[in-house]
N, C-alpha and C. Protein backbone atom coordinates (compact mmCIF):
# COMPACT_ATOMS: atom_id res chain seq x y z
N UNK A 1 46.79 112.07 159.20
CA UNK A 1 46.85 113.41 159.76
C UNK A 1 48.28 113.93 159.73
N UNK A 2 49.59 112.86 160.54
CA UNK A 2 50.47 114.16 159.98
C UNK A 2 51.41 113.82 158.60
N UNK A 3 50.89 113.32 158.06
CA UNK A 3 51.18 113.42 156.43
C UNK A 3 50.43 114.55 155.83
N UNK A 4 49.55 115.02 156.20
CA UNK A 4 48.76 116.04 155.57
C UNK A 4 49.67 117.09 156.81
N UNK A 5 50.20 117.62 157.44
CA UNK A 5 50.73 118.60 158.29
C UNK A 5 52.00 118.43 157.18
N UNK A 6 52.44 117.30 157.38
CA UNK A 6 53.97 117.33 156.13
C UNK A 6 53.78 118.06 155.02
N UNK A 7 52.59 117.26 154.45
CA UNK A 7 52.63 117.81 153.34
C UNK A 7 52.18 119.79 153.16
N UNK A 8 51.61 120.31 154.27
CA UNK A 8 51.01 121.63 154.40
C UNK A 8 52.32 122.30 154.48
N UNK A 9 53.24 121.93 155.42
CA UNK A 9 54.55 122.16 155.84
C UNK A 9 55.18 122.61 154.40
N UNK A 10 55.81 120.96 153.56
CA UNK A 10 56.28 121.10 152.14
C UNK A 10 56.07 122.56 151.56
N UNK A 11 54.06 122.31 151.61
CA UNK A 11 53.97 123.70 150.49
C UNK A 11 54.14 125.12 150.79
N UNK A 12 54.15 125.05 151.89
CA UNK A 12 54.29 126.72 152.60
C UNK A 12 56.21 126.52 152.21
N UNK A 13 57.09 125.51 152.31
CA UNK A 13 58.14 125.83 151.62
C UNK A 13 58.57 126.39 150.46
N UNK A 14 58.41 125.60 149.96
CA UNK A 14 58.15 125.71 148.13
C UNK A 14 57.60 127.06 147.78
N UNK A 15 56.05 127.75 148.65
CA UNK A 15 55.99 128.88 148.45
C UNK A 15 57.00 129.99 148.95
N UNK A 16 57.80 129.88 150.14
CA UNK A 16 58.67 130.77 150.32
C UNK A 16 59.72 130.58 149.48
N UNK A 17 60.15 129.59 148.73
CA UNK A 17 61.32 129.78 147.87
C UNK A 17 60.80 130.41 146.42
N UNK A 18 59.44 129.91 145.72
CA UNK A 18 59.07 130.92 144.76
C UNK A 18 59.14 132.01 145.15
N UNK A 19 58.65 132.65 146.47
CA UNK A 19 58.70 133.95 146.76
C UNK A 19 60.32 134.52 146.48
N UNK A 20 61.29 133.96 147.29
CA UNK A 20 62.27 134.22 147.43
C UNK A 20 63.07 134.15 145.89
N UNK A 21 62.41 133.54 144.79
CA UNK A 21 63.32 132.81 143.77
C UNK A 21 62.83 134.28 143.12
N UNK A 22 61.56 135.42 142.87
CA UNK A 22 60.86 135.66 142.66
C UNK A 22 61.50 137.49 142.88
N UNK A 23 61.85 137.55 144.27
CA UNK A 23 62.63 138.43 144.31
C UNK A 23 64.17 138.56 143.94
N UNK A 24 64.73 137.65 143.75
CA UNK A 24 66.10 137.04 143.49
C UNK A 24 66.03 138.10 142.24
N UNK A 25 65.09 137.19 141.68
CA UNK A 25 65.47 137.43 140.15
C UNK A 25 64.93 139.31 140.02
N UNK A 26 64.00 139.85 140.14
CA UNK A 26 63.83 141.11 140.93
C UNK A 26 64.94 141.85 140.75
N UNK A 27 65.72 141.58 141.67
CA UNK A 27 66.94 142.48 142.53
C UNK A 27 67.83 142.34 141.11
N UNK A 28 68.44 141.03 140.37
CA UNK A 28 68.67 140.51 139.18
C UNK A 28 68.73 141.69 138.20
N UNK A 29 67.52 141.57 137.71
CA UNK A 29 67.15 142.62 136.92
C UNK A 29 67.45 144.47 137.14
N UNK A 30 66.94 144.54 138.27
CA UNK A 30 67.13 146.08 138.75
C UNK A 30 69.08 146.42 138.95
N UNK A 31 69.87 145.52 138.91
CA UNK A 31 71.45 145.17 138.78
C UNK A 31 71.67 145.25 137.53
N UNK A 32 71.06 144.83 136.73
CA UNK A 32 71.59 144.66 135.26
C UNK A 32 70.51 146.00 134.28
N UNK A 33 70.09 146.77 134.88
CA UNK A 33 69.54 147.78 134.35
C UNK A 33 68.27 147.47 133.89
N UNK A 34 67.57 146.29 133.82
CA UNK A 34 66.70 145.70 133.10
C UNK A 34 64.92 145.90 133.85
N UNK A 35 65.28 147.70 133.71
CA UNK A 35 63.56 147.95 134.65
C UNK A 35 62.88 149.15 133.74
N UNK A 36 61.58 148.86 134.01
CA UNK A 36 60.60 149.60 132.88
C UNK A 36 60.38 151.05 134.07
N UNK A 37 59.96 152.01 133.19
CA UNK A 37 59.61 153.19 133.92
C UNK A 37 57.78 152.19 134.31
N UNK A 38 57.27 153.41 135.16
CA UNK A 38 56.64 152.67 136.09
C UNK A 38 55.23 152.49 135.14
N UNK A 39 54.72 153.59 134.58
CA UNK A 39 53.63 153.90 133.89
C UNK A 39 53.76 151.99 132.72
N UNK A 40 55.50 151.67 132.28
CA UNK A 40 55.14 150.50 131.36
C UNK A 40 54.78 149.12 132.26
N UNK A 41 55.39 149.41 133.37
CA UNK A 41 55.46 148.23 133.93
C UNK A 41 54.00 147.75 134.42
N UNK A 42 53.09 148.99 134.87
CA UNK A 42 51.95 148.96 135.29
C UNK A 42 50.66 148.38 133.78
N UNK A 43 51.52 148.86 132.67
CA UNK A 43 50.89 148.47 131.73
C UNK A 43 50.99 147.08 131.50
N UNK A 44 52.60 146.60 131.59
CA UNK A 44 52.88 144.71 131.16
C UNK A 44 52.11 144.25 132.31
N UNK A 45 51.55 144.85 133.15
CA UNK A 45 51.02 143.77 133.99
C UNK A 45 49.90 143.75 133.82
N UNK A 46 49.06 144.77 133.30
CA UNK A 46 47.46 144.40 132.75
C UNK A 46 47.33 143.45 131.53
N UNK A 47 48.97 143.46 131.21
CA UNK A 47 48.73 142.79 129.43
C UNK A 47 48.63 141.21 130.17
N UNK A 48 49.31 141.04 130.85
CA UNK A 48 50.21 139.58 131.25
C UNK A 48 48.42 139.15 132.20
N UNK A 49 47.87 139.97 132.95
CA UNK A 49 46.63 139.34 133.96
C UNK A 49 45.55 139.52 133.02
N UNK A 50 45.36 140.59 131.25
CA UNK A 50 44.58 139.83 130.70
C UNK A 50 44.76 138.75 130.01
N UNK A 51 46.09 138.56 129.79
CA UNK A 51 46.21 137.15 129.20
C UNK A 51 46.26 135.88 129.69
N UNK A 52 46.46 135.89 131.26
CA UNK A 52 45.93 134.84 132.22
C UNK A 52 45.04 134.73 132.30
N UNK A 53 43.94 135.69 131.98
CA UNK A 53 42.42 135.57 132.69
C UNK A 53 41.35 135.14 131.61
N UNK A 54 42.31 135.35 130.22
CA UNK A 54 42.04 134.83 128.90
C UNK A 54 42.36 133.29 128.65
N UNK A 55 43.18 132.68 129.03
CA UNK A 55 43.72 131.75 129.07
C UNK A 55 42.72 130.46 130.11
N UNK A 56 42.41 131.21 131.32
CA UNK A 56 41.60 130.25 132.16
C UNK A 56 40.07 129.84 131.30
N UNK A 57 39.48 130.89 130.64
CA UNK A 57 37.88 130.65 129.56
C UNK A 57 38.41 129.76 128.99
C-alpha cells in the first residue's frame, strides 16, 4: 500500500514537470519568434491528432 501511494506520488511529479517542461519550451518559442498565426496552428494540431490516432490502428 504505501509503495503504490509512492509510486502515485512519483507520477503526479513527473506529470507536473512534463507540464512544466511543456510550457518552458512554449514561452521558448513565443521568445524566439517561433509562433504560427492561429488558423495554422489549429491546423498542425489536427495534422499531429490525426496522425496519433492513425498510429494507435
Amino acid at each position: 500500500m504505501e509503495l503504490a501511494a509512492r509510486n502515485k506520488q512519483q507520477d503526479e511529479q513527473y506529470s507536473r514537470n512534463d507540464v512544466l517542461g511543456m510550457l518552458d519550451r512554449g514561452i521558448d518559442d513565443m521568445e524566439a519568434k517561433r509562433e504560427l498565426p492561429i488558423e495554422d496552428a489549429f491546423q498542425k494540431i489536427t495534422e499531429l491528432r490525426d496522425i496519433r490516432r492513425n498510429a494507435r490502428v
